[in-house]
N, C-alpha and C. Protein backbone atom coordinates (compact mmCIF):
# COMPACT_ATOMS: atom_id res chain seq x y z
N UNK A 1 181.59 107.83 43.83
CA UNK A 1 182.81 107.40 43.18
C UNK A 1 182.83 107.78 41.70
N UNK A 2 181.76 107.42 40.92
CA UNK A 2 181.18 108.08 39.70
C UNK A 2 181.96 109.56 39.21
N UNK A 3 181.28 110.46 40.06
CA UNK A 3 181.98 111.88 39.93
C UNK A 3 183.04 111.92 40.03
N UNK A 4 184.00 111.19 40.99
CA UNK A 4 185.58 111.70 41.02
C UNK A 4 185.94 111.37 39.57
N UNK A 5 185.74 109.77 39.30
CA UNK A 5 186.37 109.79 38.24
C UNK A 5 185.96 110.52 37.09
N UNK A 6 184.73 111.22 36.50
CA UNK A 6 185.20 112.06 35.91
C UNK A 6 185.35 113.59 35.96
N UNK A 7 186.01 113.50 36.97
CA UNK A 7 185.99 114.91 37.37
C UNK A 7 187.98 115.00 37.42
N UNK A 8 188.62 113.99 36.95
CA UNK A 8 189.87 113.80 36.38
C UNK A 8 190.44 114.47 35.32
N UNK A 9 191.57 114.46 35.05
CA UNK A 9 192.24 115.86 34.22
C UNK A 9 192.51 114.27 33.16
N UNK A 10 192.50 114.83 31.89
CA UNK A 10 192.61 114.11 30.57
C UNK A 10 194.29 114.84 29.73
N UNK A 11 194.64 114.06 29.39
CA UNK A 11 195.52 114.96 28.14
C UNK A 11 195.45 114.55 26.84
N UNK A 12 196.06 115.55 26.06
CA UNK A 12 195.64 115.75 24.63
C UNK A 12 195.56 113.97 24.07
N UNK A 13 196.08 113.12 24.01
CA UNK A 13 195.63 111.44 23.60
C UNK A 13 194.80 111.09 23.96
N UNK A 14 193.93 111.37 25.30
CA UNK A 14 192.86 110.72 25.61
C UNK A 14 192.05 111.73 25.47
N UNK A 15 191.85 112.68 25.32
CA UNK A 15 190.77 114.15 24.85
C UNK A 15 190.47 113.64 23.09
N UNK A 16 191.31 113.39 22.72
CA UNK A 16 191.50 112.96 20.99
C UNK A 16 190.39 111.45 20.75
N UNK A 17 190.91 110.53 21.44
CA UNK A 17 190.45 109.48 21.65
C UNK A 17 189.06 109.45 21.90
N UNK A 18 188.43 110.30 22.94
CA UNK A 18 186.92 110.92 23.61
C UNK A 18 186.13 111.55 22.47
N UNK A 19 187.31 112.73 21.97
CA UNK A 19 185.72 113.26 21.18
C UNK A 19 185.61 113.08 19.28
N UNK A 20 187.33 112.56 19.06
CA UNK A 20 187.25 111.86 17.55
C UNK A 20 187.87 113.56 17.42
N UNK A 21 188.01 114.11 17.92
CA UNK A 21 188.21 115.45 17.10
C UNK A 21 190.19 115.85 16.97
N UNK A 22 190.39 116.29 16.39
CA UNK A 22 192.30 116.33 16.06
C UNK A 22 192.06 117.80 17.01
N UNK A 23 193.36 117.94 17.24
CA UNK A 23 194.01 118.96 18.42
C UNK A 23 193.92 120.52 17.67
N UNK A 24 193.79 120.46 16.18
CA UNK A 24 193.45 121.89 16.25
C UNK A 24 191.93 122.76 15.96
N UNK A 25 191.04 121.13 15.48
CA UNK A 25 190.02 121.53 15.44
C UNK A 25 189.10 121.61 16.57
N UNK A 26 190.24 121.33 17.86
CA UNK A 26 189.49 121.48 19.54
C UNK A 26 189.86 123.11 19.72
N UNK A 27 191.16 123.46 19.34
CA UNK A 27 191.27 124.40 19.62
C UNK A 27 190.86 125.39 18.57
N UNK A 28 190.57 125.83 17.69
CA UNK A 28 189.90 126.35 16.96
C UNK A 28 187.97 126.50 17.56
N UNK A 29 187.44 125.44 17.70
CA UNK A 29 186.39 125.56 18.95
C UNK A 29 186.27 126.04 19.94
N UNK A 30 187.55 125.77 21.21
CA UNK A 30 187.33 126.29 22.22
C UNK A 30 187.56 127.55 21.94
N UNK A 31 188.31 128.24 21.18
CA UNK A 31 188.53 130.07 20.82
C UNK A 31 187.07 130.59 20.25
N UNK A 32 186.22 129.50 19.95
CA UNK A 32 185.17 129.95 19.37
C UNK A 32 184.12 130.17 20.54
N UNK A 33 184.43 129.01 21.90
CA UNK A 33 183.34 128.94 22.56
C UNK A 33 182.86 127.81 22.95
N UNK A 34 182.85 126.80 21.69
CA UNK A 34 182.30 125.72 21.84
C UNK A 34 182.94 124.18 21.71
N UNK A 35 184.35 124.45 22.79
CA UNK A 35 184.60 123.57 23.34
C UNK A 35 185.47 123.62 24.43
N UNK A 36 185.03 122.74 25.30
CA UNK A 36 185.40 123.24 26.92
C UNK A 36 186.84 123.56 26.96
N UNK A 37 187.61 124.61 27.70
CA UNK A 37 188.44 125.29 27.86
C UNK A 37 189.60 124.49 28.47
N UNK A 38 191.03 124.60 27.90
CA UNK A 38 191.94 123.57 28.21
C UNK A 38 192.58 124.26 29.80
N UNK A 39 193.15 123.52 30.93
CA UNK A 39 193.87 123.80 32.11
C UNK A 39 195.72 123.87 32.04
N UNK A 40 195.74 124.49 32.00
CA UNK A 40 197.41 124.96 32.14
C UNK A 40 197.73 124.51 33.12
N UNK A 41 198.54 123.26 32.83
CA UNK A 41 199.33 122.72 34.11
C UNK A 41 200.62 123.61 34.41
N UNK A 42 202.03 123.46 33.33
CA UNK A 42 202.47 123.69 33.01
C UNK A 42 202.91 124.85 31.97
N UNK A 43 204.61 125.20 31.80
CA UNK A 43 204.49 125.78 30.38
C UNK A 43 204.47 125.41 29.49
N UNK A 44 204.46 123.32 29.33
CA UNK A 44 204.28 123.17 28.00
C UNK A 44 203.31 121.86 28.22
N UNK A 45 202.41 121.93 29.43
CA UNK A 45 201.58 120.96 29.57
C UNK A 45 200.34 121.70 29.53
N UNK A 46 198.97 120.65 28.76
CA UNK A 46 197.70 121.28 29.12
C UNK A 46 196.85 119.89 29.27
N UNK A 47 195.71 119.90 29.79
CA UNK A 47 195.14 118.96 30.54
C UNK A 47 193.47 119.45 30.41
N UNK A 48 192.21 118.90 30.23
CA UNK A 48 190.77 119.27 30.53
C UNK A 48 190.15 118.34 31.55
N UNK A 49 189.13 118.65 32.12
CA UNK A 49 188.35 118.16 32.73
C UNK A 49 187.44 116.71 32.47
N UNK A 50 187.91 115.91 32.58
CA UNK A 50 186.83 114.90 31.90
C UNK A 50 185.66 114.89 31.88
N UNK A 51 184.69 115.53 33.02
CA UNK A 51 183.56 115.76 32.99
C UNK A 51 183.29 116.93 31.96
N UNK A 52 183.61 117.64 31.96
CA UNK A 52 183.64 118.73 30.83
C UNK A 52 183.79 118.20 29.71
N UNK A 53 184.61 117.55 28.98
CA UNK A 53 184.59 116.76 27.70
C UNK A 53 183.53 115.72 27.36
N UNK A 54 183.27 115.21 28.23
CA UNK A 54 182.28 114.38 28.38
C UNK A 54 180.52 114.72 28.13
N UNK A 55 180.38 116.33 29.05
CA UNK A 55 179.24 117.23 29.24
C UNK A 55 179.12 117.19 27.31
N UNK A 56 180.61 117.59 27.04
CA UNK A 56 180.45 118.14 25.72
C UNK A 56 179.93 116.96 24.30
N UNK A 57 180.30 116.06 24.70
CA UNK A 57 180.21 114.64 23.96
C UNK A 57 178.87 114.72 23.67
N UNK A 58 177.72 114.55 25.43
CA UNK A 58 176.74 114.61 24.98
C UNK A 58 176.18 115.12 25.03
N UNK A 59 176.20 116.57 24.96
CA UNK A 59 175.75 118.35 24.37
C UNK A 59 175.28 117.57 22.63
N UNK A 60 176.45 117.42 22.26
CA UNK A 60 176.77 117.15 20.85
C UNK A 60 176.17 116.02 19.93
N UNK A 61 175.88 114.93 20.66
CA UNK A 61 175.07 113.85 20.94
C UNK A 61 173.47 114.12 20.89
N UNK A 62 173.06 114.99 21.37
CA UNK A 62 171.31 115.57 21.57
C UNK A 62 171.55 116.22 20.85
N UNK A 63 172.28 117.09 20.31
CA UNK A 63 171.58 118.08 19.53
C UNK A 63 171.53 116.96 18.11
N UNK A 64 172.59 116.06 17.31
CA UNK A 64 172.25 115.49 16.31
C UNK A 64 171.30 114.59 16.35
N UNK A 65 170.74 113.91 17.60
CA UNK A 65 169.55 113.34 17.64
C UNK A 65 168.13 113.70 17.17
């Protein structure tokens, strides 16, 4: 049950909320590489992976440890 839920699509308020980071310094990252890649719902919707945001949280988490 664990995995489904985060294996759920997030949008930009709760992606914001997760990693503290504002919407262009995610995207400025993910063009860099280093932050997980947004899902095109729509033409003016986008959505990520929660497990993926999450992976990334604590990627980000160990390395400042």
């Amino acid at each position: 049950m664990e995995n489904q839920t985060h294996d759920r699509l997030i949008r930009e308020r709760e992606c914001k909320e997760i990693t503290g980071l504002s919407r262009q310094t995610r995207w400025r990252m993910e063009k860099e590489g280093k932050f997980p890649s947004r899902i095109q719902l729509s033409e003016r919707a986008i959505a990520w992976r929660l497990s993926e945001v999450l992976q990334w949280v604590n990627n980000a988490i160990s390395v400042r440890a």
